[in-house]
C-alpha atoms as a PDB file:
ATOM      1  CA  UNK A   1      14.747   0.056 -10.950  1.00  0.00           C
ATOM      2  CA  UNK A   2      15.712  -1.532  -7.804  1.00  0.00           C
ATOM      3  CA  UNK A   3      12.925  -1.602  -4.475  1.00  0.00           C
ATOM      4  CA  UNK A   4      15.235   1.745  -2.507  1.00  0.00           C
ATOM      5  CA  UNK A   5      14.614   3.878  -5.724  1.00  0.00           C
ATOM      6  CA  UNK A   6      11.094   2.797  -6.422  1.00  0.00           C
ATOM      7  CA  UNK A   7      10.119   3.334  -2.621  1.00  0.00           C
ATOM      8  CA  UNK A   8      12.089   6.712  -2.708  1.00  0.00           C
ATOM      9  CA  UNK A   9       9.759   8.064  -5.536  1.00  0.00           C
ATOM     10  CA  UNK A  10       6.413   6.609  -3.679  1.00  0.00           C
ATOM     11  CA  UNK A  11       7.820   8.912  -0.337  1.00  0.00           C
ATOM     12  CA  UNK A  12       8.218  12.002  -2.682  1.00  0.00           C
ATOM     13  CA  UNK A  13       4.720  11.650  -4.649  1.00  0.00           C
ATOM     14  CA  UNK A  14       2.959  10.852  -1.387  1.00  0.00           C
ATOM     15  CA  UNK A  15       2.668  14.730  -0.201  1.00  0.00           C
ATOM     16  CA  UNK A  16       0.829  14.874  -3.306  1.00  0.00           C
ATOM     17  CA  UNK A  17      -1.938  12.731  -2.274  1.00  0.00           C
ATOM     18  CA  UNK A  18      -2.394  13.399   1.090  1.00  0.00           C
ATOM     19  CA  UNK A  19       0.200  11.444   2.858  1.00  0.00           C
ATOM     20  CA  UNK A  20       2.660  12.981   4.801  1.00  0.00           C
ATOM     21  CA  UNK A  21       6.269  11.676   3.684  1.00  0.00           C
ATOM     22  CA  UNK A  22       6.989  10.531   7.181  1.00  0.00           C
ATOM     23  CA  UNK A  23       4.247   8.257   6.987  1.00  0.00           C
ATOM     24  CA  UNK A  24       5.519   6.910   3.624  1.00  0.00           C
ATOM     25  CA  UNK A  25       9.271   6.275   4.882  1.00  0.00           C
ATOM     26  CA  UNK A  26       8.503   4.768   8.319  1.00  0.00           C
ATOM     27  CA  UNK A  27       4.932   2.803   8.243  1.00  0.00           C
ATOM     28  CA  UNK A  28       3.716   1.907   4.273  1.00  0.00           C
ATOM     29  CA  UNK A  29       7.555   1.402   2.310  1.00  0.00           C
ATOM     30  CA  UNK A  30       8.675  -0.717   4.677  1.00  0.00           C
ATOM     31  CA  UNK A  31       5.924  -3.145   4.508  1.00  0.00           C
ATOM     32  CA  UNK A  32       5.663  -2.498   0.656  1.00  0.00           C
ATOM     33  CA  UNK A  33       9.601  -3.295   0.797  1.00  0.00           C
ATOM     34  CA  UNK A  34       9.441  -6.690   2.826  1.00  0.00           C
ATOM     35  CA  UNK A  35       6.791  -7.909   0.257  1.00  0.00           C
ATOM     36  CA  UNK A  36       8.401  -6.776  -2.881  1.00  0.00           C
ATOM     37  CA  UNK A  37      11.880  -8.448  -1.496  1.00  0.00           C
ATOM     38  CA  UNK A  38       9.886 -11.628  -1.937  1.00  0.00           C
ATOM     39  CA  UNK A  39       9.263 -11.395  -5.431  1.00  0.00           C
ATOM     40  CA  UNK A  40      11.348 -12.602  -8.204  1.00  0.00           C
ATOM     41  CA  UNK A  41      11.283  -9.038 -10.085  1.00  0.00           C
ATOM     42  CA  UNK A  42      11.345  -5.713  -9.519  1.00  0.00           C
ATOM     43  CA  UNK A  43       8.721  -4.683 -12.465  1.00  0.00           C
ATOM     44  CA  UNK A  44       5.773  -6.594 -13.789  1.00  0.00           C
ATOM     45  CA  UNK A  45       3.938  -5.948 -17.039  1.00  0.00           C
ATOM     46  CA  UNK A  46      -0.065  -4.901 -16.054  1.00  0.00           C
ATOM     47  CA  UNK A  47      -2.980  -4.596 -18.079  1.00  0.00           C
ATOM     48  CA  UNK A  48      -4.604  -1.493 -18.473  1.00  0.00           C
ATOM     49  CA  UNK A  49      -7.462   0.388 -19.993  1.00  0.00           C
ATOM     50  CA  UNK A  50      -7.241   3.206 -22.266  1.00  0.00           C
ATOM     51  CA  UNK A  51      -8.108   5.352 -19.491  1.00  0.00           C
ATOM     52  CA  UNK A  52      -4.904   4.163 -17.336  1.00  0.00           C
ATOM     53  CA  UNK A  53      -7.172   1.804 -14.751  1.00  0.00           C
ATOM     54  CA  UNK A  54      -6.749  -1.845 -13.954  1.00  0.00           C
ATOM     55  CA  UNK A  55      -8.230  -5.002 -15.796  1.00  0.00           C
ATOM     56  CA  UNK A  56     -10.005  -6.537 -12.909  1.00  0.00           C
ATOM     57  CA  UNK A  57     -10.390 -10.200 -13.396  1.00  0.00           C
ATOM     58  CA  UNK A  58     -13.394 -11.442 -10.870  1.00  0.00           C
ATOM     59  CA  UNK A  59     -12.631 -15.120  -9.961  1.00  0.00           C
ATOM     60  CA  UNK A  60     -14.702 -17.692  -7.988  1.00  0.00           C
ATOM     61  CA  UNK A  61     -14.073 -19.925  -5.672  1.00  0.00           C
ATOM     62  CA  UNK A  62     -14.420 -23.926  -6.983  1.00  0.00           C
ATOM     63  CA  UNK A  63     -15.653 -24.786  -3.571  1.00  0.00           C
ATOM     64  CA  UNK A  64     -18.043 -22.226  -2.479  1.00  0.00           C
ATOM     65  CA  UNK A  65     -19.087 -20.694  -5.988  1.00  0.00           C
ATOM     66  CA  UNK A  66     -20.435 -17.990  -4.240  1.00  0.00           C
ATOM     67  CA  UNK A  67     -17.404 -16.771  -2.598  1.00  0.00           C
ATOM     68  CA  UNK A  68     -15.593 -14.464  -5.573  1.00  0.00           C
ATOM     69  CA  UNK A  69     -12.108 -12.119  -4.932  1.00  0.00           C
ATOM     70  CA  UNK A  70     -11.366  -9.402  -7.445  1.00  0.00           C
ATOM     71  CA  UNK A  71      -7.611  -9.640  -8.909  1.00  0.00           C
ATOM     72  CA  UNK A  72      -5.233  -8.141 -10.816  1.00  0.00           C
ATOM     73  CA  UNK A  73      -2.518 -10.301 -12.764  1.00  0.00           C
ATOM     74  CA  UNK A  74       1.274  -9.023 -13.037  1.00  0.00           C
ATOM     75  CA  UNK A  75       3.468 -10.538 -15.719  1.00  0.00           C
ATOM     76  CA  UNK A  76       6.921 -10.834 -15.937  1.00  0.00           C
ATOM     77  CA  UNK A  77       7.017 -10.084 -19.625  1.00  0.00           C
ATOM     78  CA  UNK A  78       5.019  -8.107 -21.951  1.00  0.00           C
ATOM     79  CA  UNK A  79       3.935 -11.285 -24.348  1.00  0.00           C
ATOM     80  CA  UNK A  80       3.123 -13.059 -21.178  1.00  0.00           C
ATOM     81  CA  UNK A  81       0.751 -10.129 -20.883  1.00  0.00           C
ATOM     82  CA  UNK A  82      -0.681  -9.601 -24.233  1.00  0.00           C
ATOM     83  CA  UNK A  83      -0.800 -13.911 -24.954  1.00  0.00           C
ATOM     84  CA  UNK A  84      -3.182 -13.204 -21.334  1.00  0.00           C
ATOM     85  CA  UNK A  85      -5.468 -10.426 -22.809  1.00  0.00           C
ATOM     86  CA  UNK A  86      -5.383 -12.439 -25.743  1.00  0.00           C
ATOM     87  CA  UNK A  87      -6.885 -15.588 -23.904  1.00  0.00           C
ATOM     88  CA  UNK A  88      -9.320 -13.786 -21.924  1.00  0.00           C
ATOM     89  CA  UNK A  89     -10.692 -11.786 -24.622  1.00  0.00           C
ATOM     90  CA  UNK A  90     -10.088 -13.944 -28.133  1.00  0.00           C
ATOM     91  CA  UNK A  91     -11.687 -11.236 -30.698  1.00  0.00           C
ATOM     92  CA  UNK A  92     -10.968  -7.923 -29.220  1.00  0.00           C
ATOM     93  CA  UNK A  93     -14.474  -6.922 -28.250  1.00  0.00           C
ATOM     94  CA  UNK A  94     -13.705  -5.096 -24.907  1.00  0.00           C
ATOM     95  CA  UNK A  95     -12.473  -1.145 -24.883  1.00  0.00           C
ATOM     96  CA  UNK A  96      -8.727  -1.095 -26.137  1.00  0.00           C
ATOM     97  CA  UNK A  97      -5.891  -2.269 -23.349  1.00  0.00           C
ATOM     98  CA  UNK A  98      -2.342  -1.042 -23.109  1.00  0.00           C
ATOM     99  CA  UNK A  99       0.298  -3.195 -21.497  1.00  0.00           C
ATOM    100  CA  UNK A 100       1.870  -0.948 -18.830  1.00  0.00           C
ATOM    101  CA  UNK A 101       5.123  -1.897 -16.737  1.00  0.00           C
ATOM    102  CA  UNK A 102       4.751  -1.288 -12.964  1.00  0.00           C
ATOM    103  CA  UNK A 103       7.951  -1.506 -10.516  1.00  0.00           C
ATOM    104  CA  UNK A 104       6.473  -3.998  -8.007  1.00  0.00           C
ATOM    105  CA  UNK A 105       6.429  -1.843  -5.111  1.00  0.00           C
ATOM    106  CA  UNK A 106       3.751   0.754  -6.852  1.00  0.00           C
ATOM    107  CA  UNK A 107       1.688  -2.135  -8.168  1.00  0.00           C
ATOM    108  CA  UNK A 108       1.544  -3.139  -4.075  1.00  0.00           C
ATOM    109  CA  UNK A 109       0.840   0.388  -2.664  1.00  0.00           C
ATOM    110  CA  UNK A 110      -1.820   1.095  -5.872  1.00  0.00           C
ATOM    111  CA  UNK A 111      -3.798  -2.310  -5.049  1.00  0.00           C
ATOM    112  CA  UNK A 112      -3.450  -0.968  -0.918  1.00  0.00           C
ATOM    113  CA  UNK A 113      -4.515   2.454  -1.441  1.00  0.00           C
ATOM    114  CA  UNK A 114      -7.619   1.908  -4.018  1.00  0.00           C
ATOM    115  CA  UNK A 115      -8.860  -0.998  -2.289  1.00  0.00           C
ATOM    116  CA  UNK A 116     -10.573  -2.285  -5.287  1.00  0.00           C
ATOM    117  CA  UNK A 117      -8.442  -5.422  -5.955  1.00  0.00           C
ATOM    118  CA  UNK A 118      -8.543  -7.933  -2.823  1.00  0.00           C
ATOM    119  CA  UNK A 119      -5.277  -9.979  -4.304  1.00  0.00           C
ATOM    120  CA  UNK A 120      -2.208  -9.452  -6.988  1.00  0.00           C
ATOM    121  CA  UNK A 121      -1.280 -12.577  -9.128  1.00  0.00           C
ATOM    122  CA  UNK A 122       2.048 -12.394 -10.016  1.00  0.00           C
ATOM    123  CA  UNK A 123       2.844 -14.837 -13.098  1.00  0.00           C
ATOM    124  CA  UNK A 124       6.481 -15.407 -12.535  1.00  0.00           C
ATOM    125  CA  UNK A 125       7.248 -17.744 -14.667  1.00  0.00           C
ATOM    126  CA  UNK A 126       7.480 -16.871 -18.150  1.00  0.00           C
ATOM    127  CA  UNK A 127       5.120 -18.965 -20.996  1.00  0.00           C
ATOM    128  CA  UNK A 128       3.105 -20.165 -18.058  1.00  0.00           C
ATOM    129  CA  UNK A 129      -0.377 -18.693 -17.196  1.00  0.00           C
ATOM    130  CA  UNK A 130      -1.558 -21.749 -14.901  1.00  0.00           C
ATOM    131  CA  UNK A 131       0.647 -20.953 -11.962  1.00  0.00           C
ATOM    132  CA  UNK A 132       1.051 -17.861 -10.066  1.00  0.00           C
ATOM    133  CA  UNK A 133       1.828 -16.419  -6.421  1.00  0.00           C
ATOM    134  CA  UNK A 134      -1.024 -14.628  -4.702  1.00  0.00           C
ATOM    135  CA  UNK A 135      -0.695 -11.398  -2.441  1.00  0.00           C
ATOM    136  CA  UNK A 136      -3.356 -10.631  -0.765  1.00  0.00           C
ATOM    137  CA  UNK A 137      -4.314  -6.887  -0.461  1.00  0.00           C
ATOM    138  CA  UNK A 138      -5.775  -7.651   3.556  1.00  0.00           C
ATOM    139  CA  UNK A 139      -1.877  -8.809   4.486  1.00  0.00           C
ATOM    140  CA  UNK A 140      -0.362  -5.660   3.445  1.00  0.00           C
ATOM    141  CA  UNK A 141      -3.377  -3.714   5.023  1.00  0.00           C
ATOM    142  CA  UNK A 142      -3.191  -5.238   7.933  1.00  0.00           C
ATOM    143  CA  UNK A 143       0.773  -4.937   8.190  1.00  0.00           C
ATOM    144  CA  UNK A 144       0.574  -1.167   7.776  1.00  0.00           C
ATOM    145  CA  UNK A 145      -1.929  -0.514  10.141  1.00  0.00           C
ATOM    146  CA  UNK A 146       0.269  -2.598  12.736  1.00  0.00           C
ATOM    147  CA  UNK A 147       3.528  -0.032  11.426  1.00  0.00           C
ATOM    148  CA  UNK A 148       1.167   2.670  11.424  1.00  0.00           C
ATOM    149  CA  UNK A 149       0.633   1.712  14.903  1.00  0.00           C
ATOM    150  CA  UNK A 150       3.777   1.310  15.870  1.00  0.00           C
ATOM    151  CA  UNK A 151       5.194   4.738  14.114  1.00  0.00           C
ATOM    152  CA  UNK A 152       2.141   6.702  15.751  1.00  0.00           C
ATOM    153  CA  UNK A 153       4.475   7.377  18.781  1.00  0.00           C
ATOM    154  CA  UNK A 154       7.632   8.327  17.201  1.00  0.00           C
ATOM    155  CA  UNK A 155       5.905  11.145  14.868  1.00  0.00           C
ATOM    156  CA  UNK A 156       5.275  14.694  15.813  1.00  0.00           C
ATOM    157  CA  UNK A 157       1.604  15.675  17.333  1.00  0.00           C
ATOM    158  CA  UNK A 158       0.726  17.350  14.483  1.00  0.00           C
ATOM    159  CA  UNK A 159       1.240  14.420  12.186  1.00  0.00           C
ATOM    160  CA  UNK A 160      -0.725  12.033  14.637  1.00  0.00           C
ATOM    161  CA  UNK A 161      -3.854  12.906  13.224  1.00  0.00           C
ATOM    162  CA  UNK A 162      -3.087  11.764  10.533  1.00  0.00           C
ATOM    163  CA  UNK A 163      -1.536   8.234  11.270  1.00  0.00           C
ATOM    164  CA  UNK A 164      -4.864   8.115  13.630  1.00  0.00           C
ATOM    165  CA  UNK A 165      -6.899   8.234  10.186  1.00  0.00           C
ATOM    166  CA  UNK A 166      -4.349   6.014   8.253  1.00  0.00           C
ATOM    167  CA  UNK A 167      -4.740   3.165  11.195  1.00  0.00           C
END
């Protein structure tokens, strides 16, 4: 699905969760848009428990051991994926994981909006788990509170309340 129709269906769900549409189409897709257009693909296979939420994989820093960042990995296929649960969890002990395929745009707005995650790790290149690009949940936060911002002015009174909350 290319980035127009996945950020189309993020504008119409939106109302849904609290987020007025306008909101959607002029401060959060086009930040979502600018960092999906850097990405090599438009879906990437997640891992997921049973009970639909993300595998959170905590990782240190070498440096400062104490320093860890909570992330989420995005494959471009679904062996990548599975070879990847496989690795980090040999015998199958944890709760059962499903292999879910996100368009790239949702898998940004999901790691903005829950806040859980502080980076994504997209594996891009197939057969290779040692090399990855990192997004960073507190550079898409930050550029939707600028857009949110920037939007405040050109939305209705009524809605300013809300983009007051969102910022």
């Amino acid at each position: 699905m290319n980035l127009d129709n996945q950020l189309e269906i993020l504008a119409n769900d939106a109302p849904g969760h609290g987020v007025p549409i306008e909101i959607m189409e002029q401060a959060i897709n086009p930040v979502l848009k600018f960092f999906a257009s850097q990405q090599k693909k438009t879906d990437y296979f997640v891992l997921h428990t049973s009970d639909r939420h993300w595998i959170v994989t905590t990782l240190n820093s070498r440096k400062y051991p104490q320093i860890t960042k909570r992330v989420v990995y995005g494959f471009v296929s679904h062996q990548d994926a599975c070879d990847f649960q496989h690795t980090v969890d040999p015998n199958g002990i944890n709760s059962p994981i499903d292999v879910i395929s996100l368009p790239i745009t949702h898998l940004f707005f999901q790691m903005f909006a829950i806040c859980q995650v502080d980076s994504i790790i997209l594996m891009d290149k197939p057969n290779d788990k040692t090399q990855g690009v990192e997004i960073e949940r507190k550079n898409i936060d930050n550029m939707i509170k600028k857009q949110l911002q920037q939007v405040a002015s050109n939305i209705s009174l009524s809605s300013h309340r809300t983009i007051v909350d969102w910022a």
